[in-house]
PDB file of N, CA and C in Angstrom:
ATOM      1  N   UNK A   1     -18.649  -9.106 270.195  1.00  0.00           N
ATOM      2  CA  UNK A   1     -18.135 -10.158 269.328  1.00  0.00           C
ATOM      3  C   UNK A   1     -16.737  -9.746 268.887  1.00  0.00           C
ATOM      4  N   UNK A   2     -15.737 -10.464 269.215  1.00  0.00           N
ATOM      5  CA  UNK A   2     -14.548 -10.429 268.760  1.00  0.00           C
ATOM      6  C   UNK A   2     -14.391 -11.122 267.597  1.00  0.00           C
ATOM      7  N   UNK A   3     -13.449 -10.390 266.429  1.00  0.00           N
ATOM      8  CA  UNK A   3     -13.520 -11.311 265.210  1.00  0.00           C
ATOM      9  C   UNK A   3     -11.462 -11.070 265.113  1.00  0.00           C
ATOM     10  N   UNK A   4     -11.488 -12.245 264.074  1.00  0.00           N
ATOM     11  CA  UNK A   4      -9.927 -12.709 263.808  1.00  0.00           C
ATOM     12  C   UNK A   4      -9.476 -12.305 262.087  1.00  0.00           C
ATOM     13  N   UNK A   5      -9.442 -11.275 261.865  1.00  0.00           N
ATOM     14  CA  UNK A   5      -9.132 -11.272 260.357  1.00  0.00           C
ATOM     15  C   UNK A   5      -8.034 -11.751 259.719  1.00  0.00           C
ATOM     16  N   UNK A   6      -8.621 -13.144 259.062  1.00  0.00           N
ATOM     17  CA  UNK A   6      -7.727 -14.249 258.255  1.00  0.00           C
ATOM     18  C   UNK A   6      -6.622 -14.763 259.033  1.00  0.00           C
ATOM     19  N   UNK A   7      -6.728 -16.110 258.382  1.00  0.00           N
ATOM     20  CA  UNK A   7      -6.099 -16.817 258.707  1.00  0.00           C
ATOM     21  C   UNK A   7      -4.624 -17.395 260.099  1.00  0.00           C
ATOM     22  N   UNK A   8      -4.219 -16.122 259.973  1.00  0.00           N
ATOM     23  CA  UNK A   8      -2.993 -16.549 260.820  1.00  0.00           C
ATOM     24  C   UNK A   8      -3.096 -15.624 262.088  1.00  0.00           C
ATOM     25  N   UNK A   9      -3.991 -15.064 262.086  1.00  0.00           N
ATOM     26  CA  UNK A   9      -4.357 -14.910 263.657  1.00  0.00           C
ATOM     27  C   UNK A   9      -5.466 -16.015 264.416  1.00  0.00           C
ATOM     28  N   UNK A  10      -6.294 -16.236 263.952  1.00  0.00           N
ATOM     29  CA  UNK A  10      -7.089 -17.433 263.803  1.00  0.00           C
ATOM     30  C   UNK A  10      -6.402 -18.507 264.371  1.00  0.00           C
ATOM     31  N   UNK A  11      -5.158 -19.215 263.568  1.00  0.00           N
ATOM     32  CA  UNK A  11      -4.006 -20.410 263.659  1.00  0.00           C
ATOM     33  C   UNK A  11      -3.454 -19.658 265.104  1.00  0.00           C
ATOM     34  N   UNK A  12      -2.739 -18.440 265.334  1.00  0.00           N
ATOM     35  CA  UNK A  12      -2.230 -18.022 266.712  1.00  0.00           C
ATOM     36  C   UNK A  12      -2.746 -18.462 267.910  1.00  0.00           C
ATOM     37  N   UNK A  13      -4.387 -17.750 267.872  1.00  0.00           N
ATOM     38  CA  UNK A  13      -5.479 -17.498 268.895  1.00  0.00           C
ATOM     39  C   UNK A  13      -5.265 -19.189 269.030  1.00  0.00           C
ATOM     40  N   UNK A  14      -5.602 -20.185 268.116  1.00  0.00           N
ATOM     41  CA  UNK A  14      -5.534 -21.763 268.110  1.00  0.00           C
ATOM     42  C   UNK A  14      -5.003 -22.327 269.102  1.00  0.00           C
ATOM     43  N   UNK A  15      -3.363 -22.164 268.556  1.00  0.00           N
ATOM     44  CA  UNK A  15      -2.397 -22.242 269.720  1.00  0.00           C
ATOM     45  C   UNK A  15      -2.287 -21.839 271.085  1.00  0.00           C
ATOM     46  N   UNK A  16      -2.331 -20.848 270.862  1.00  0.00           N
ATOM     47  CA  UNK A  16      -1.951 -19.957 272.221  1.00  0.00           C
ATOM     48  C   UNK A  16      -3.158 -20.087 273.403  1.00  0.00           C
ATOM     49  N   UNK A  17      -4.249 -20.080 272.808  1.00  0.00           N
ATOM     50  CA  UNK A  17      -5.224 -20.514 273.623  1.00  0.00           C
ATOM     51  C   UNK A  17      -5.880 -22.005 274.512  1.00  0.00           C
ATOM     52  N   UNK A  18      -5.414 -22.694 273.336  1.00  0.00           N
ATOM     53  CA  UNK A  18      -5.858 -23.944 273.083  1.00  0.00           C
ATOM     54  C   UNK A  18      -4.732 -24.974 273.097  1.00  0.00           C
ATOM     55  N   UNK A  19      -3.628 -24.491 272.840  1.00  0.00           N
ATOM     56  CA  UNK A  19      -2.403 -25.892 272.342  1.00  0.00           C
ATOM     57  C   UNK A  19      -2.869 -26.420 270.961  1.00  0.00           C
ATOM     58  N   UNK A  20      -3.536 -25.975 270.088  1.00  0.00           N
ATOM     59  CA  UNK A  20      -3.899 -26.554 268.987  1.00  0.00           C
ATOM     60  C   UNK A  20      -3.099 -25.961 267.733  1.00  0.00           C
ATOM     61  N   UNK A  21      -2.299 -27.180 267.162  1.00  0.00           N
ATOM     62  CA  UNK A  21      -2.039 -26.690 265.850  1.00  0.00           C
ATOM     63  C   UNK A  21      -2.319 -26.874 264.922  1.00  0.00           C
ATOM     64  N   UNK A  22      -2.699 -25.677 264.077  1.00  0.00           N
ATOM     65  CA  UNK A  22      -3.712 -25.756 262.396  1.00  0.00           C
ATOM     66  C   UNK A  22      -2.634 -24.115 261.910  1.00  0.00           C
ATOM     67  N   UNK A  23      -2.186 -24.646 260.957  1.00  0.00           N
ATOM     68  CA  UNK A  23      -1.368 -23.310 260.256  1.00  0.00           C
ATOM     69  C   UNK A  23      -2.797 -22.741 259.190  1.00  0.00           C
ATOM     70  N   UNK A  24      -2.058 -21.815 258.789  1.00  0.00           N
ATOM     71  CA  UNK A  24      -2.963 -20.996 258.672  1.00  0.00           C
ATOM     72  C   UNK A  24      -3.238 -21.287 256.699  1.00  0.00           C
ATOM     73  N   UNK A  25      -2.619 -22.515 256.475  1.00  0.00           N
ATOM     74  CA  UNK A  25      -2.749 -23.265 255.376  1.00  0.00           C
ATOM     75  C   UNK A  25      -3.963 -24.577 255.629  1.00  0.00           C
ATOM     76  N   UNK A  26      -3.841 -24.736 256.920  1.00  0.00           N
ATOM     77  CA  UNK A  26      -4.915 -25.729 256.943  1.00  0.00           C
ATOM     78  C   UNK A  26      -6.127 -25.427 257.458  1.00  0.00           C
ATOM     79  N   UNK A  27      -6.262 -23.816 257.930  1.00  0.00           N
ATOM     80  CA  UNK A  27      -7.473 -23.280 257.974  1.00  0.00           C
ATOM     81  C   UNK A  27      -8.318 -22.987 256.548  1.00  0.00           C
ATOM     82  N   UNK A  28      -7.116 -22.331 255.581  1.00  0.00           N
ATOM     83  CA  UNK A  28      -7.180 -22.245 254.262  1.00  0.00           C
ATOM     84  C   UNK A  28      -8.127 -23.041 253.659  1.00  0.00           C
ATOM     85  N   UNK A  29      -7.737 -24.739 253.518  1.00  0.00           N
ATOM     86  CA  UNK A  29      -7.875 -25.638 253.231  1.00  0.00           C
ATOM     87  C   UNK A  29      -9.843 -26.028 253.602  1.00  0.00           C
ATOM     88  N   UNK A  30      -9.309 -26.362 255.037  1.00  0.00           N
ATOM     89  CA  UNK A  30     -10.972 -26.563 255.386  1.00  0.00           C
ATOM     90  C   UNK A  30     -12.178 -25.633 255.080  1.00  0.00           C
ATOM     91  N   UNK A  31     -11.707 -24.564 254.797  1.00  0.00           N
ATOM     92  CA  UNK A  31     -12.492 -23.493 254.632  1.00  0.00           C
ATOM     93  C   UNK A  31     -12.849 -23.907 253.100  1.00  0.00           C
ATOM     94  N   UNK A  32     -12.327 -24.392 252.069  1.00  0.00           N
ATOM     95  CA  UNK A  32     -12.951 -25.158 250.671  1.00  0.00           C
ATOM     96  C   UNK A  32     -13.313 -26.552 251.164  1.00  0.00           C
ATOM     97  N   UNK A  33     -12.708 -27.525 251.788  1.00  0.00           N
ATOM     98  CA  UNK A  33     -13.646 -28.867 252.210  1.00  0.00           C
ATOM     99  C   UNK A  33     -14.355 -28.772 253.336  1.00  0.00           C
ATOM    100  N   UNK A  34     -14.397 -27.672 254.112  1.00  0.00           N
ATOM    101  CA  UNK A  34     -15.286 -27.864 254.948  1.00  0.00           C
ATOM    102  C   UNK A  34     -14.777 -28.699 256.634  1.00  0.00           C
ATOM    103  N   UNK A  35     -15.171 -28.834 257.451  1.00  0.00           N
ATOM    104  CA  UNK A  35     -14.665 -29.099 258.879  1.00  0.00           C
ATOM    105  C   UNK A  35     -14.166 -28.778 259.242  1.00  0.00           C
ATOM    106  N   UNK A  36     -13.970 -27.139 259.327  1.00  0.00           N
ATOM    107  CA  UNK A  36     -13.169 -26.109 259.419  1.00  0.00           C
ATOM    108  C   UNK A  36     -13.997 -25.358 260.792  1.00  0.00           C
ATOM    109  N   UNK A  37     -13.534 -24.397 261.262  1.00  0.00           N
ATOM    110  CA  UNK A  37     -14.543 -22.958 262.285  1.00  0.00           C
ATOM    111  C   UNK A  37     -14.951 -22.485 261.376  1.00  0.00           C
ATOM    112  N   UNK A  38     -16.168 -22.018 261.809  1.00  0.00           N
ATOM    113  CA  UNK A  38     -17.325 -20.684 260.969  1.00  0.00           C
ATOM    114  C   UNK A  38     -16.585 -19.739 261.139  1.00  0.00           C
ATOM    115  N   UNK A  39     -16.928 -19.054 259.362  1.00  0.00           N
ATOM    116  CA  UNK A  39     -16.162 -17.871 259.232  1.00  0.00           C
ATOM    117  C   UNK A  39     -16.998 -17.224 258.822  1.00  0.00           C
ATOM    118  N   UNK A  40     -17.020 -15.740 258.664  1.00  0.00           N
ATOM    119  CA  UNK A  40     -17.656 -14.311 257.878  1.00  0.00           C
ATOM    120  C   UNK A  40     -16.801 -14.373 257.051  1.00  0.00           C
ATOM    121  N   UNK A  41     -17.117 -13.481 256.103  1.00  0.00           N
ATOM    122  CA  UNK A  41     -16.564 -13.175 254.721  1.00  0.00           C
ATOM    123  C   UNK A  41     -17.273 -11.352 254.834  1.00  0.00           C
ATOM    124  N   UNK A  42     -16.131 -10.520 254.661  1.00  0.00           N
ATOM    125  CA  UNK A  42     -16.964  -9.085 253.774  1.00  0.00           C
ATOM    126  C   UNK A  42     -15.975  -8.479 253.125  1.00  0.00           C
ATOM    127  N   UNK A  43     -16.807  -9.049 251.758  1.00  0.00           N
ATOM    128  CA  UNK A  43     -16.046  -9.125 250.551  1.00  0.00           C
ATOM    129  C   UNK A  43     -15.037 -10.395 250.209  1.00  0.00           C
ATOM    130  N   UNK A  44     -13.981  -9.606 250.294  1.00  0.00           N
ATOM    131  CA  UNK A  44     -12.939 -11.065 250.053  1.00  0.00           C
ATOM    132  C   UNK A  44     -12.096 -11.463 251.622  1.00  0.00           C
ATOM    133  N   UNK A  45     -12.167 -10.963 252.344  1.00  0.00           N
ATOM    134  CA  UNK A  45     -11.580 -10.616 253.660  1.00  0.00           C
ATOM    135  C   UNK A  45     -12.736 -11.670 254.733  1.00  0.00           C
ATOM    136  N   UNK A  46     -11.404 -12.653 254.840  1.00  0.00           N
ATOM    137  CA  UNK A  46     -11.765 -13.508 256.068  1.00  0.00           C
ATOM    138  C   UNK A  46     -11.967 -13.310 257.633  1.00  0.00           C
ATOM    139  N   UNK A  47     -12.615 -13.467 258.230  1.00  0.00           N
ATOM    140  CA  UNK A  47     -13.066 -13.321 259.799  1.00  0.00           C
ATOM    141  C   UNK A  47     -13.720 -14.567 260.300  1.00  0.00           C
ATOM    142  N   UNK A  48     -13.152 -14.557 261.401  1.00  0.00           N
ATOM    143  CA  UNK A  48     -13.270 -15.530 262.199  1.00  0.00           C
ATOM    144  C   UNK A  48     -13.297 -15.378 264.016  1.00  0.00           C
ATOM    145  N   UNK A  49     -14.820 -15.686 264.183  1.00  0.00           N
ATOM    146  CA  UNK A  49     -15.229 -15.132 265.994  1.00  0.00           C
ATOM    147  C   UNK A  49     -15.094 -16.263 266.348  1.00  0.00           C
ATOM    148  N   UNK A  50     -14.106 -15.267 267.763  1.00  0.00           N
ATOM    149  CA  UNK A  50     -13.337 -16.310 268.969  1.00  0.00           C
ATOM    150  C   UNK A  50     -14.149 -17.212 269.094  1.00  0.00           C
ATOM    151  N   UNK A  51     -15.432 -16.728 269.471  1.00  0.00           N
ATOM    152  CA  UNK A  51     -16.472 -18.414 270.024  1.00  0.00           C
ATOM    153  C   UNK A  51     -16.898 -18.852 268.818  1.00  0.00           C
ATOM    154  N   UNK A  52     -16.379 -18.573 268.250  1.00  0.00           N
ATOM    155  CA  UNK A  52     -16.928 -19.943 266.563  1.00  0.00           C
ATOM    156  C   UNK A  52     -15.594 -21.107 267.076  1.00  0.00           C
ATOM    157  N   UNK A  53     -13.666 -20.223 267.103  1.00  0.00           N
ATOM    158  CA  UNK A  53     -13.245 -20.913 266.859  1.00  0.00           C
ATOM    159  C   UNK A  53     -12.788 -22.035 268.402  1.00  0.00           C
ATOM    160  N   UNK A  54     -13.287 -21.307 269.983  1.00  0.00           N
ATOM    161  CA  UNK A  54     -13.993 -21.769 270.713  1.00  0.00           C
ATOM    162  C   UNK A  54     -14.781 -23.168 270.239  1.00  0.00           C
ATOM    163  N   UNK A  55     -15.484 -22.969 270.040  1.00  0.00           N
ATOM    164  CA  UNK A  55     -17.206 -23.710 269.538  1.00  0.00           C
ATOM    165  C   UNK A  55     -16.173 -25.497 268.672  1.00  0.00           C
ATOM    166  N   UNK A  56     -15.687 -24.707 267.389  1.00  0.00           N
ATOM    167  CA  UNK A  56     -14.901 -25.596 267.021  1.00  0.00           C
ATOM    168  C   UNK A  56     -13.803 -26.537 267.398  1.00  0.00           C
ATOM    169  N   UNK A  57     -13.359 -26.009 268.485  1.00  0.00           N
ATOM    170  CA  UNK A  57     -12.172 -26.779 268.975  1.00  0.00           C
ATOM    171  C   UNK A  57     -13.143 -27.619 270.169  1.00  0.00           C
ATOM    172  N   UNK A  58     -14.374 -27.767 271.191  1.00  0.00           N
ATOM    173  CA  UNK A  58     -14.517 -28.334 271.682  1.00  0.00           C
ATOM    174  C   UNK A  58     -15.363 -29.270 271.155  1.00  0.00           C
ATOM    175  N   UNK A  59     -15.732 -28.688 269.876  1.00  0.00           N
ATOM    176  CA  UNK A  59     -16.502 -30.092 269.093  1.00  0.00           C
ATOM    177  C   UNK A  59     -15.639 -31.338 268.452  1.00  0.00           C
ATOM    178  N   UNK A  60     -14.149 -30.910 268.597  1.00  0.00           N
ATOM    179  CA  UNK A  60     -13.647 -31.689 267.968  1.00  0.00           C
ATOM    180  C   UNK A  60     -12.932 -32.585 269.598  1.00  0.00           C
ATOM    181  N   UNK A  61     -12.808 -31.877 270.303  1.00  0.00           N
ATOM    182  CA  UNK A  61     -12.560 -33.215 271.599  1.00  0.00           C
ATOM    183  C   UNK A  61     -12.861 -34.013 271.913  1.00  0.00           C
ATOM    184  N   UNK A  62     -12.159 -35.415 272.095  1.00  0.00           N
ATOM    185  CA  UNK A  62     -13.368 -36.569 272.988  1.00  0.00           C
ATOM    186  C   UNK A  62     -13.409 -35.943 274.648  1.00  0.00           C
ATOM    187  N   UNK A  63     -14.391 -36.706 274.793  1.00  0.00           N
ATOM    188  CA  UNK A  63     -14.612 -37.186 275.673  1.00  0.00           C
ATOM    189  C   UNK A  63     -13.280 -37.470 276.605  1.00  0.00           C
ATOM    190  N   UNK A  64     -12.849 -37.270 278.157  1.00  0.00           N
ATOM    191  CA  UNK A  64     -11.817 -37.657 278.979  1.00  0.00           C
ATOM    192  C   UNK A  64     -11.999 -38.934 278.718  1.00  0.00           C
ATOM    193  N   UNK A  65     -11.132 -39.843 278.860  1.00  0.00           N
ATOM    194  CA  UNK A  65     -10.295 -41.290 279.074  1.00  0.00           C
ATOM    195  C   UNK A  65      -9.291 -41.984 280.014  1.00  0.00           C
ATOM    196  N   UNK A  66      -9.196 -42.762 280.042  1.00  0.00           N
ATOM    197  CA  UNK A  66      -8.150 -42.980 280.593  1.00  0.00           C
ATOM    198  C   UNK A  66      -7.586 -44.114 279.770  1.00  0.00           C
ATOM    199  N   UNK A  67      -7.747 -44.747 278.331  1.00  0.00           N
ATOM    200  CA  UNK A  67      -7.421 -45.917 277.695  1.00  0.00           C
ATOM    201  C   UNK A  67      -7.728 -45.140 276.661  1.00  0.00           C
ATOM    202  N   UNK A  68      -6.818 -45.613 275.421  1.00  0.00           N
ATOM    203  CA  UNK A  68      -7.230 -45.629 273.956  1.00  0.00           C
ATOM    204  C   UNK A  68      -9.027 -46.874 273.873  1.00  0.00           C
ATOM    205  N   UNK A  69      -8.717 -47.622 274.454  1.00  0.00           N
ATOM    206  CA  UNK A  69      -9.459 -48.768 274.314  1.00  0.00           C
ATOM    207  C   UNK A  69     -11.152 -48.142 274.655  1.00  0.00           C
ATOM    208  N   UNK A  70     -11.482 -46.776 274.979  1.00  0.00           N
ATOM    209  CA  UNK A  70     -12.290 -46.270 275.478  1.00  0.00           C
ATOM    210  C   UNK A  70     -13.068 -45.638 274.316  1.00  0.00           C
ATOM    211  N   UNK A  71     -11.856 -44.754 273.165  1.00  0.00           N
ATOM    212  CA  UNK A  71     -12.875 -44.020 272.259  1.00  0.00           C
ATOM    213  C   UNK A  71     -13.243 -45.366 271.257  1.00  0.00           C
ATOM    214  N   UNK A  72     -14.529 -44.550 270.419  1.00  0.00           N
ATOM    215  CA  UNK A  72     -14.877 -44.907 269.212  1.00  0.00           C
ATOM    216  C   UNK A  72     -14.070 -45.525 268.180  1.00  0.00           C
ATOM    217  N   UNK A  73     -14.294 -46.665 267.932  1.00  0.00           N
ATOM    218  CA  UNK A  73     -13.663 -47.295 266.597  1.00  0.00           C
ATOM    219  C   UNK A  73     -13.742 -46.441 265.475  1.00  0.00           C
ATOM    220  N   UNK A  74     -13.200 -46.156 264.862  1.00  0.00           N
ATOM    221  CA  UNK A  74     -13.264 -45.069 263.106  1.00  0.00           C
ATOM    222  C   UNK A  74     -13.474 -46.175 261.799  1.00  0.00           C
ATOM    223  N   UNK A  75     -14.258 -45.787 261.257  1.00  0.00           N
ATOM    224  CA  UNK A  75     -14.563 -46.553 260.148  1.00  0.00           C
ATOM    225  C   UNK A  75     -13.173 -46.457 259.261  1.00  0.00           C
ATOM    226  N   UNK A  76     -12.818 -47.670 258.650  1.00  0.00           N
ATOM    227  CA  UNK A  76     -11.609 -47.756 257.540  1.00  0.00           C
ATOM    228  C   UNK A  76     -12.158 -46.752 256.359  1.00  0.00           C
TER     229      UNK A  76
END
């Protein structure tokens, strides 16, 4: 198990892996509201495993397309 201690390696691994950008303020963030990657905590010291943040980034993908007209409507 590989782990990411806090935040802005976490946001790196994001990018660099993925093309995904989340600064390491909006990992911050989700991590108090929630819809964030699973994290460890020991003590006050944040961690975060590659396949959590793996896990997280393909839960948040649709589905391939080829039209906007394809995904899900979003509730107002």
């Amino acid at each position: 198990m590989k782990l990411l201690r806090s935040n802005g390696p976490a946001s790196d691994y994001l990018l660099e892996q993925h093309g995904i950008k989340r600064t390491p303020a909006t990992l911050r963030n989700l991590r108090v509201k929630g819809g964030g990657p699973a994290f460890m905590k020991v003590g006050c010291e944040v961690y975060y495993e590659v396949g959590a943040l793996d896990a997280w980034v393909a839960s948040k993908l649709s589905k391939p397309v080829f039209s906007t007209a394809e995904l899900p409507i979003k509730a107002a």
